[in-house]
Protein backbone atom coordinates (compact mmCIF):
# COMPACT_ATOMS: atom_id res chain seq x y z
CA UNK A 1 38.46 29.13 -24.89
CA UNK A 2 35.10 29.43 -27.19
CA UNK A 3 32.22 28.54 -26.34
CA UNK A 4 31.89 24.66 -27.95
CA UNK A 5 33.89 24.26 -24.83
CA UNK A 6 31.61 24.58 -22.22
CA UNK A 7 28.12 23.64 -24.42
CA UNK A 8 29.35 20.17 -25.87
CA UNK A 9 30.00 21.53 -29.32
CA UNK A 10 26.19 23.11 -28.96
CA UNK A 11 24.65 19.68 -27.66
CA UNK A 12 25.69 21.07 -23.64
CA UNK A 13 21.82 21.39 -22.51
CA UNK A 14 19.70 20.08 -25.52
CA UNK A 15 18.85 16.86 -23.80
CA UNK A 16 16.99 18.54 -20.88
CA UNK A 17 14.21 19.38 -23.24
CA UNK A 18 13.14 15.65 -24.25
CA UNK A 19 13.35 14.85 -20.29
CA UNK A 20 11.18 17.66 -18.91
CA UNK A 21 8.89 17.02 -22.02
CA UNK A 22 8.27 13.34 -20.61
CA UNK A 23 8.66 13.69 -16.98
CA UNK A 24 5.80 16.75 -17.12
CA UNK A 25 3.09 14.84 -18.71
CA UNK A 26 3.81 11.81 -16.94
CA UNK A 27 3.87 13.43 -13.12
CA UNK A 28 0.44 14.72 -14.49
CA UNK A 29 -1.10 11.71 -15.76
CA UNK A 30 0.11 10.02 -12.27
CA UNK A 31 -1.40 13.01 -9.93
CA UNK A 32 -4.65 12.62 -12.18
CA UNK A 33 -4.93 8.37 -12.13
CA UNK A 34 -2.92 7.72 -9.02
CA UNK A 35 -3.80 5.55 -5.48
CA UNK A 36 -5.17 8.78 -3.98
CA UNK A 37 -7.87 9.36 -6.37
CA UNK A 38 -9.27 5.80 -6.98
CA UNK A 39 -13.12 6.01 -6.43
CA UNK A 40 -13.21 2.45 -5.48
CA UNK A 41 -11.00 2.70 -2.31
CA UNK A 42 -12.28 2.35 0.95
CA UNK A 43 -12.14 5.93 3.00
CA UNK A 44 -14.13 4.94 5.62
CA UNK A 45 -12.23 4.80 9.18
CA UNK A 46 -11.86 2.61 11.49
CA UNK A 47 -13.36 2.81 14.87
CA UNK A 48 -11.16 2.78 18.38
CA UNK A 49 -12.79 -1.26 18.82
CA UNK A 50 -12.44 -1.92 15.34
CA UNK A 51 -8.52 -1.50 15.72
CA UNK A 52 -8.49 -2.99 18.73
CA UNK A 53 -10.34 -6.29 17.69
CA UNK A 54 -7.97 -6.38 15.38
CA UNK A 55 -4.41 -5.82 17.39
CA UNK A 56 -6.64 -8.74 19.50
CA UNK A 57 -7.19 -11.04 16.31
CA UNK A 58 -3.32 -10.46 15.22
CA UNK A 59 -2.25 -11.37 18.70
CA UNK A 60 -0.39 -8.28 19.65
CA UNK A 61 -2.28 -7.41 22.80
CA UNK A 62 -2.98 -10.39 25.61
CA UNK A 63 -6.45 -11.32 26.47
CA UNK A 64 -6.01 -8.77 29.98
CA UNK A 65 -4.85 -6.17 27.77
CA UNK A 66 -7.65 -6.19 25.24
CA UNK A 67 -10.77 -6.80 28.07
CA UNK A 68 -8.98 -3.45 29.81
CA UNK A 69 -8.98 -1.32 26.53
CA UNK A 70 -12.35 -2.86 25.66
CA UNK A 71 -13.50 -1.46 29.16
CA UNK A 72 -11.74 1.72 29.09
CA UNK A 73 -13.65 2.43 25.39
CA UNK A 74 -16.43 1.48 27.11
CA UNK A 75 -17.23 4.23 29.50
């Protein structure tokens, strides 16, 4: 057996080069522009009541339920 065998006639791991010379710059460009760096998102938390007005306003939690977290937060 020669060696054109197990290369591809010299082609066996040429196209790896082309791929890791796109895939490098581009994971880059992503990490430097991506979600987690836009200066214009909101990184301000929400509060305990904020989240809870809301679970209110979405109707997951019952009227009792809310007016006893509300009260718990409370004290």
């Amino acid at each position: 057996m020669t060696a054109e065998c197990w290369t591809g006639h010299g082609f066996g791991f040429v196209w790896i080069f082309p791929v890791v010379f796109l895939a490098v710059p581009t994971y880059l460009i992503r990490g430097m522009f991506g979600q987690n760096n836009n200066p214009n998102q909101n990184t301000t938390t929400e509060t305990a009541r904020e989240i809870l007005d809301k679970r209110f306003a979405r109707a997951e939690i019952h009227k009792e339920e809310y007016a006893e977290r509300k009260r718990t937060l409370s004290s």
